[in-house]
Protein backbone atom coordinates (compact mmCIF):
# COMPACT_ATOMS: atom_id res chain seq x y z
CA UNK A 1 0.00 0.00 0.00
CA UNK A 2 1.21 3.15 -0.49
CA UNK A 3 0.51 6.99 0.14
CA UNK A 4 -0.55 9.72 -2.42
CA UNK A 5 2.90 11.26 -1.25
CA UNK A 6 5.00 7.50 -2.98
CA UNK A 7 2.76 8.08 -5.66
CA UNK A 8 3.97 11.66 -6.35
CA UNK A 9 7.87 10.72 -5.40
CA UNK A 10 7.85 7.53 -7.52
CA UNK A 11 5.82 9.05 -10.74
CA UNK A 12 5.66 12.74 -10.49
CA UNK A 13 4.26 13.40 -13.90
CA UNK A 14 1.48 10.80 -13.51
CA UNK A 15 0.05 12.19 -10.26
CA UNK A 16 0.03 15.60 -11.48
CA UNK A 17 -2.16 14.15 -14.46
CA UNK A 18 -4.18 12.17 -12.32
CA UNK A 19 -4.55 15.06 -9.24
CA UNK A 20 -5.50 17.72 -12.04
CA UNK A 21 -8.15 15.01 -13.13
CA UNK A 22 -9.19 15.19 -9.49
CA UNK A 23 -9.60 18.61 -9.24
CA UNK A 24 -11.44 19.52 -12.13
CA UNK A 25 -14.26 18.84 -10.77
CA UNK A 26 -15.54 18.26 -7.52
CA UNK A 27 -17.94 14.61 -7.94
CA UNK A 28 -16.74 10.85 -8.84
CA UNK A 29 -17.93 7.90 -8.42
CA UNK A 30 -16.37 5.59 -5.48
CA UNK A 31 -17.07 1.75 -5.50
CA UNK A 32 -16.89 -0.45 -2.28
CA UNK A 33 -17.93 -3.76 -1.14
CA UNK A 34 -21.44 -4.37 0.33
CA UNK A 35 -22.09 -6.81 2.87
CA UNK A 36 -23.05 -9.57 0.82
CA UNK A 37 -20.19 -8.63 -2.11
CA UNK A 38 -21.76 -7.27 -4.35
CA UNK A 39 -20.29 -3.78 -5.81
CA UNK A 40 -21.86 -0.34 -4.28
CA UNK A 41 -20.86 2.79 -6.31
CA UNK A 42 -21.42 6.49 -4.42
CA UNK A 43 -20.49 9.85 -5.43
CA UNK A 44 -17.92 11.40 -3.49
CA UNK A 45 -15.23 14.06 -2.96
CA UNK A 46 -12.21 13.78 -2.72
CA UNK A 47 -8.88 15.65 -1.26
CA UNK A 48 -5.63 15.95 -0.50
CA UNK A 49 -4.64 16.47 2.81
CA UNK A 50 -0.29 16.25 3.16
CA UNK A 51 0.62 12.75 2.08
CA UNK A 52 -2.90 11.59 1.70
CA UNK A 53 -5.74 10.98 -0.38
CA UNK A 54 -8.47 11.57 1.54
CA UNK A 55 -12.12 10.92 1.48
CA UNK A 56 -15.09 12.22 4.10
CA UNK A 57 -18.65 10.82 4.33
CA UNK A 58 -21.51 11.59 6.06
CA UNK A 59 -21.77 9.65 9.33
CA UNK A 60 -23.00 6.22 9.08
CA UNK A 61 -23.52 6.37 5.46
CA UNK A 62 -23.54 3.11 3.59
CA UNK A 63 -20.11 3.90 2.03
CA UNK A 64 -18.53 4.17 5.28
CA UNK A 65 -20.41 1.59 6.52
CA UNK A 66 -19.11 -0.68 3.46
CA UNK A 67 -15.65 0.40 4.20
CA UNK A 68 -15.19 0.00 7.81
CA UNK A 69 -16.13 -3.75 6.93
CA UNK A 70 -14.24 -4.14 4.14
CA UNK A 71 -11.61 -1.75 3.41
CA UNK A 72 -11.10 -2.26 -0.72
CA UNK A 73 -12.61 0.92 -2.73
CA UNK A 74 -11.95 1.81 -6.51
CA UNK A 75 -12.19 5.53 -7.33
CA UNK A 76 -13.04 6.10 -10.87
CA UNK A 77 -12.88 10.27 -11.88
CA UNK A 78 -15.65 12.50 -13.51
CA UNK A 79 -15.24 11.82 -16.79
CA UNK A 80 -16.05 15.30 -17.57
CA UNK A 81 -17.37 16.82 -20.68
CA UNK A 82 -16.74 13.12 -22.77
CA UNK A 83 -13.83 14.87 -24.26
CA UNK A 84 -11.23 12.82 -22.96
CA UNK A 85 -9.24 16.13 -22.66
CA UNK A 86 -6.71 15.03 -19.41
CA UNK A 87 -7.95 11.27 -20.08
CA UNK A 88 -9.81 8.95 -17.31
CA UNK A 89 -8.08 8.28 -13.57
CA UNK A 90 -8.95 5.31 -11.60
CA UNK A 91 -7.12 4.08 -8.36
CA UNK A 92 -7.55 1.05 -6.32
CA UNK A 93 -6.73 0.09 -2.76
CA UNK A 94 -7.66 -0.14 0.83
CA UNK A 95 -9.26 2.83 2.75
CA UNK A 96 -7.95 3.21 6.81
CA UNK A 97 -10.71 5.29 8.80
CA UNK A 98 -9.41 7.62 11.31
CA UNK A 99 -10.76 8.39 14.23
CA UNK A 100 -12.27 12.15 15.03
CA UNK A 101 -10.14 12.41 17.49
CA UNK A 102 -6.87 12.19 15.36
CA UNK A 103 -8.13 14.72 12.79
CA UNK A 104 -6.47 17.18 13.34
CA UNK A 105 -3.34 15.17 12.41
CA UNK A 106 -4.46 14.83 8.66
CA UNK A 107 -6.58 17.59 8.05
CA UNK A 108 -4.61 20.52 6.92
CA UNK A 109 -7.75 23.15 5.73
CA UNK A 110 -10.77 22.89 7.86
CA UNK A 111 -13.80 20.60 6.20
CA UNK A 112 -16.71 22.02 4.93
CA UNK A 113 -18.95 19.32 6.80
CA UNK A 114 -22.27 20.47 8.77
CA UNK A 115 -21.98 17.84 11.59
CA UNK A 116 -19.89 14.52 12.28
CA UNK A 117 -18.66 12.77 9.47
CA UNK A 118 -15.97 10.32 8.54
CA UNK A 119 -12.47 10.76 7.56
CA UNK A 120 -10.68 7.89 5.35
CA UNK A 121 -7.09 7.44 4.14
CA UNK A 122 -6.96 6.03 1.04
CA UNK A 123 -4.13 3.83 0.33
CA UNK A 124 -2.83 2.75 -2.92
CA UNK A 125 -2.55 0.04 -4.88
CA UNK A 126 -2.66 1.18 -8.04
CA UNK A 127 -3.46 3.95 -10.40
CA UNK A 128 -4.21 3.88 -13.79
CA UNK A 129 -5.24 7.01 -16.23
CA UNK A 130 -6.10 5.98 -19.49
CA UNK A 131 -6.78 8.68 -22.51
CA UNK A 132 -6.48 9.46 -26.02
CA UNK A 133 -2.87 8.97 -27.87
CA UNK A 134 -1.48 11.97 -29.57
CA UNK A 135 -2.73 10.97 -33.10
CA UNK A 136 -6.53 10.55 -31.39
CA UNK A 137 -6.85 6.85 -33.03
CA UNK A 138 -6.45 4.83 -29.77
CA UNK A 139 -5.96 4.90 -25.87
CA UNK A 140 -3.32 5.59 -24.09
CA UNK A 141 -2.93 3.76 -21.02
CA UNK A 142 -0.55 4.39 -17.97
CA UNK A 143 -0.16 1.84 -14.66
CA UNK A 144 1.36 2.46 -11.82
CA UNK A 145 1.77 0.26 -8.49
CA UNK A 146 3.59 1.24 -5.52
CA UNK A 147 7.68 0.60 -5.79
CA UNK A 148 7.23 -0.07 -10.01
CA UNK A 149 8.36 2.10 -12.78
CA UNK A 150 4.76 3.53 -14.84
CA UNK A 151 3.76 1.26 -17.70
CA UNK A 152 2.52 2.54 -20.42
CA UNK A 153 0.23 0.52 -23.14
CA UNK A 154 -1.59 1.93 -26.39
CA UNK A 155 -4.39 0.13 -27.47
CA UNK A 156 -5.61 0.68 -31.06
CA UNK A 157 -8.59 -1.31 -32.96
């Protein structure tokens, strides 16, 4: 597992793509694990608070609740206008709640957040942003895992 601080030491270019995919808007889409296994996606926000990722929830929502049992999430960016313009960023890993009484440890900028709420690290497994190639006639993918160089794949039909 890894921080979003490895991530930016070990493939600087990369998490600048995928942060600026993060921050052009303010929405994605977050899948965990419900109870029985099946997937649960939610919309969420995300930041980044010193070396983390970070995601809040409402208290006792069904994400949290989902993640407190089972830790694995994928986060899968607003696509956007459907342009493809700064391509598609998805990461993978395991999310570590901490408690309230330890936020003030992560959060650097207060939290726009009208009551109690939840605070999640998200640890890394892997990223991947995928977009157009230069020529516009096929994808352009990019992996990266914690302590690997990024691999890069094009994919044309």
């Amino acid at each position: 597992m890894a921080t979003w601080k490895q991530f930016s030491v070990e493939a600087p270019e990369l998490a600048a793509a995928v942060r600026a995919r993060l921050e052009f808007t303010k929405h994605h889409v977050l899948a965990t694990l419900r109870r029985g296994g099946a997937p649960r996606v939610s919309g969420t926000e995300v930041d980044f608070h010193g070396d983390h990722l970070t995601i809040g929830s409402m208290l006792n929502a069904m994400k949290a609740k989902d993640l407190q049992r089972d830790p694995r999430y994928a986060l899968h960016s607003n696509p956007g206008d459907g342009s493809m313009e700064g391509g598609d960023a998805r990461i993978s890993g395991r999310a570590v709640e901490v408690p309230p009484e330890r936020f003030d440890e992560y959060l650097e900028h207060p939290v726009n957040a009208p009551g109690a709420f939840h605070l999640f690290l998200m640890e890394i497994d892997d990223v991947v942003l995928a977009g157009l190639n230069e020529s516009r006639t096929g994808m352009l993918i990019q992996l990266w895992r914690p302590g690997r160089p990024v691999e890069t794949f094009e994919r044309k039909d």
